[in-house]
C-alpha atoms as a PDB file:
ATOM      1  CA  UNK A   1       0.000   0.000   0.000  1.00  0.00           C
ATOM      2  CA  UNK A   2       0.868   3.555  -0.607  1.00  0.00           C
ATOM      3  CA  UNK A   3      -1.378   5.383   0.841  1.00  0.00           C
ATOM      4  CA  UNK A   4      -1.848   6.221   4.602  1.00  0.00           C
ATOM      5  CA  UNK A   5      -4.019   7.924   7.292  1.00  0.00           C
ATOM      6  CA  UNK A   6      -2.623   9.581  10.262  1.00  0.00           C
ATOM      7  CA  UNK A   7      -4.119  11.323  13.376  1.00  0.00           C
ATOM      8  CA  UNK A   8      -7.484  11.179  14.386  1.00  0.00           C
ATOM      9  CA  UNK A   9      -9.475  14.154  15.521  1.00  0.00           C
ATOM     10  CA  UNK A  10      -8.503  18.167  14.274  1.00  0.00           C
ATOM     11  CA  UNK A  11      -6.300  17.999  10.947  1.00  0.00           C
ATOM     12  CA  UNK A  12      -5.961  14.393   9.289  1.00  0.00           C
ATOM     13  CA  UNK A  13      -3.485  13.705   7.526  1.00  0.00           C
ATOM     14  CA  UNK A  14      -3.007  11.687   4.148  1.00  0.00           C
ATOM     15  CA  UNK A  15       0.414  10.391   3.385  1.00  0.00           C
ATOM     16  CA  UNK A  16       0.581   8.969  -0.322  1.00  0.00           C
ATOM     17  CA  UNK A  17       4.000   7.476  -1.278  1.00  0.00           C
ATOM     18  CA  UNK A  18       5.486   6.017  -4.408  1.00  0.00           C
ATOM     19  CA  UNK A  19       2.751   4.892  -7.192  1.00  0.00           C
ATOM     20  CA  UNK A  20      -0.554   5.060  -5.718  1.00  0.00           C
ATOM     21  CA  UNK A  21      -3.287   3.344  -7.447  1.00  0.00           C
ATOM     22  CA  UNK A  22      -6.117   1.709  -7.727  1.00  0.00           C
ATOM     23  CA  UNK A  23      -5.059  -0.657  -4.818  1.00  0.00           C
ATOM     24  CA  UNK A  24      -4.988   2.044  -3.150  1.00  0.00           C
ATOM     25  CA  UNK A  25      -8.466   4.144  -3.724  1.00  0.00           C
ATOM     26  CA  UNK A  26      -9.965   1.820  -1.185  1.00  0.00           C
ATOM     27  CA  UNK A  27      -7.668   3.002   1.685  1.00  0.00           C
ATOM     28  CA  UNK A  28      -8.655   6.780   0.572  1.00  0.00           C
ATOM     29  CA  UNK A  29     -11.537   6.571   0.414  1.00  0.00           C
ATOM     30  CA  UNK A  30     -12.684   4.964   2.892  1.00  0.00           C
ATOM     31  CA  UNK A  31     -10.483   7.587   5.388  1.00  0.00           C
ATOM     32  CA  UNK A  32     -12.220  10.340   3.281  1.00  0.00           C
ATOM     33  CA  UNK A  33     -15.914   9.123   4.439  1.00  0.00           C
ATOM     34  CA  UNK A  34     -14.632   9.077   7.857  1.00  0.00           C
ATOM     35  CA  UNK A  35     -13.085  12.654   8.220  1.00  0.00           C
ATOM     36  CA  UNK A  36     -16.061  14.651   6.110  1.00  0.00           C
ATOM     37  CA  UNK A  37     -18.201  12.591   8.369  1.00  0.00           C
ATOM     38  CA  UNK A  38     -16.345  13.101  11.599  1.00  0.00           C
ATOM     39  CA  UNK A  39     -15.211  17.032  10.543  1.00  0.00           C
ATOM     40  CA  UNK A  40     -11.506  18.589  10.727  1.00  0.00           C
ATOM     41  CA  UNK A  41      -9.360  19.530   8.054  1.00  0.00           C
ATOM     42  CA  UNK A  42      -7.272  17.319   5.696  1.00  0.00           C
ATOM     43  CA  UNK A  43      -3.504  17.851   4.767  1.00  0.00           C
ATOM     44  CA  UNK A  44      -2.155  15.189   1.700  1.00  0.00           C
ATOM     45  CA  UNK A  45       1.561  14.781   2.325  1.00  0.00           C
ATOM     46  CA  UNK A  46       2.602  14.247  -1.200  1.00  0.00           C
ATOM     47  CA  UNK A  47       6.554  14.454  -1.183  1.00  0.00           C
ATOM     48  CA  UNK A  48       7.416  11.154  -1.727  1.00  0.00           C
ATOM     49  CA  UNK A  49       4.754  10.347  -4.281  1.00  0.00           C
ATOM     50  CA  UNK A  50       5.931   9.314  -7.610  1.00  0.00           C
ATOM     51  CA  UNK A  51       2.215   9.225  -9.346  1.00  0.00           C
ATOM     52  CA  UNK A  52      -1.364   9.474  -8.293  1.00  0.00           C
ATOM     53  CA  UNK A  53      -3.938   7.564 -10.471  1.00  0.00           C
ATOM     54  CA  UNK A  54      -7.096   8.943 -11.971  1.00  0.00           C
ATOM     55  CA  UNK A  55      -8.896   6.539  -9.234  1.00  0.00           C
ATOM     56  CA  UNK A  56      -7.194   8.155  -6.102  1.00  0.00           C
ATOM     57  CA  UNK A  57      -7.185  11.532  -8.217  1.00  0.00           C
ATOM     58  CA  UNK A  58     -11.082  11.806  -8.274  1.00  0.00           C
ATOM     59  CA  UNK A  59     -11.049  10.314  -4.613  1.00  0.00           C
ATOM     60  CA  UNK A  60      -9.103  13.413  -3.553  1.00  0.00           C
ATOM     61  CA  UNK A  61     -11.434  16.463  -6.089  1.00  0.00           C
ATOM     62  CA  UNK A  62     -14.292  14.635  -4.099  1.00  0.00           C
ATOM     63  CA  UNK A  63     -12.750  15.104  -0.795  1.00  0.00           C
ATOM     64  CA  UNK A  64     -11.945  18.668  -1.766  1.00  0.00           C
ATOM     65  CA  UNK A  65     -15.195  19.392  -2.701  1.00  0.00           C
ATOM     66  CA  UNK A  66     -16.809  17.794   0.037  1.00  0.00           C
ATOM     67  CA  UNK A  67     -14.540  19.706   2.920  1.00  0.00           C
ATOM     68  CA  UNK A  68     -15.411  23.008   1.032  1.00  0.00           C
ATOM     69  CA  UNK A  69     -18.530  22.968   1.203  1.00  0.00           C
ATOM     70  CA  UNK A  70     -18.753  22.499   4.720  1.00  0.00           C
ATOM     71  CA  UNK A  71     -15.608  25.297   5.126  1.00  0.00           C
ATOM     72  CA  UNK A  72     -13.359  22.968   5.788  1.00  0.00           C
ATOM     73  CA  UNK A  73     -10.001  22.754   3.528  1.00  0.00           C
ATOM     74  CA  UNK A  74      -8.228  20.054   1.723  1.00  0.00           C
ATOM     75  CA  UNK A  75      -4.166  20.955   1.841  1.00  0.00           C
ATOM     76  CA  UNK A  76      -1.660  19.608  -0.016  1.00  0.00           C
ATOM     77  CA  UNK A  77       1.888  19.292   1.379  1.00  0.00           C
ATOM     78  CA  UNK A  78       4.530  19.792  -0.469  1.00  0.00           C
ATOM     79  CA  UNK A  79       3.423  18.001  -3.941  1.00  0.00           C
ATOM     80  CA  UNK A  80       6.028  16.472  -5.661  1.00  0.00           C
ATOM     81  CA  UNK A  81       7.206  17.782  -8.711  1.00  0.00           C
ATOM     82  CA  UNK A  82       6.381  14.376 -11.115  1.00  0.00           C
ATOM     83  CA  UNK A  83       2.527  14.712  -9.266  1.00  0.00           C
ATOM     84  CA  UNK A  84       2.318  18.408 -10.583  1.00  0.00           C
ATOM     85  CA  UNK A  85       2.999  17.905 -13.686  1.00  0.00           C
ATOM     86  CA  UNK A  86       0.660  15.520 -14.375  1.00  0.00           C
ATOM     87  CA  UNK A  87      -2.641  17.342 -12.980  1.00  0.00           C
ATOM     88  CA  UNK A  88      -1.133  20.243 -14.847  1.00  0.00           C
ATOM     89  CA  UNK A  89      -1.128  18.423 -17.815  1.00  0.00           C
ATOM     90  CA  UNK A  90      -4.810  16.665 -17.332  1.00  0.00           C
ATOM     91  CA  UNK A  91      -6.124  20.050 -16.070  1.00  0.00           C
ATOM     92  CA  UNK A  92      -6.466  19.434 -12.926  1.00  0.00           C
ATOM     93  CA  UNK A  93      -3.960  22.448 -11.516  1.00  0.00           C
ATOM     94  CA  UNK A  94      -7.311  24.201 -10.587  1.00  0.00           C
ATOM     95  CA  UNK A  95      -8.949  21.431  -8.246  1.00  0.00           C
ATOM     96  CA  UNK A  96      -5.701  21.677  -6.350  1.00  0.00           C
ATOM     97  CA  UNK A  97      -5.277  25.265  -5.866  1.00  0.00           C
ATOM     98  CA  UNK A  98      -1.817  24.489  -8.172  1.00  0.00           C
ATOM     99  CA  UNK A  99      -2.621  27.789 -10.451  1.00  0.00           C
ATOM    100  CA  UNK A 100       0.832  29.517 -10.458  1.00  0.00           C
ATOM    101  CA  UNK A 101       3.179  27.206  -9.062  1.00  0.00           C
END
């Protein structure tokens, strides 16, 4: 697996490592239910990620989404470059507040 939860209550956070994938949308997204149903913010730790899927990708606009429209904030931690690239490339920049980066 490459894909984490940490903490509980407050800010959550999300570490994603190496290739996440589809094997990994299950461990998202299920931790996604959980904090927009229990409240807090969320912070993605994205450093050491290589890639993120289109399956963990929509996982995390949904989770985004859902936290804003409660006023509640989705951040991402330090993206890594390879991750950037790629949502700037499918158009995604936007969903991620990556305009200007």
């Amino acid at each position: 697996m490459a894909a984490e939860w940490v903490g509980d209550t407050g800010t959550r956070c999300l570490r994603l490592w190496g290739a996440v994938d589809i094997f990994d949308a299950a461990t998202v997204a299920a931790g996604a239910r959980e904090v927009v149903a229990a409240g807090g913010e969320v912070t993605v730790s994205l450093e050491a990620a290589e890639s993120v899927d289109t399956s963990v990708t929509q996982v995390l606009i949904a989770l985004r989404r859902a936290l804003g429209a409660d006023g509640r904030s989705l951040r991402l931690d330090t993206p890594s470059a390879p991750v950037v690239t790629i949502w700037r490339q499918a158009g995604l920049a936007c969903e991620f507040g990556l305009i200007g980066d």
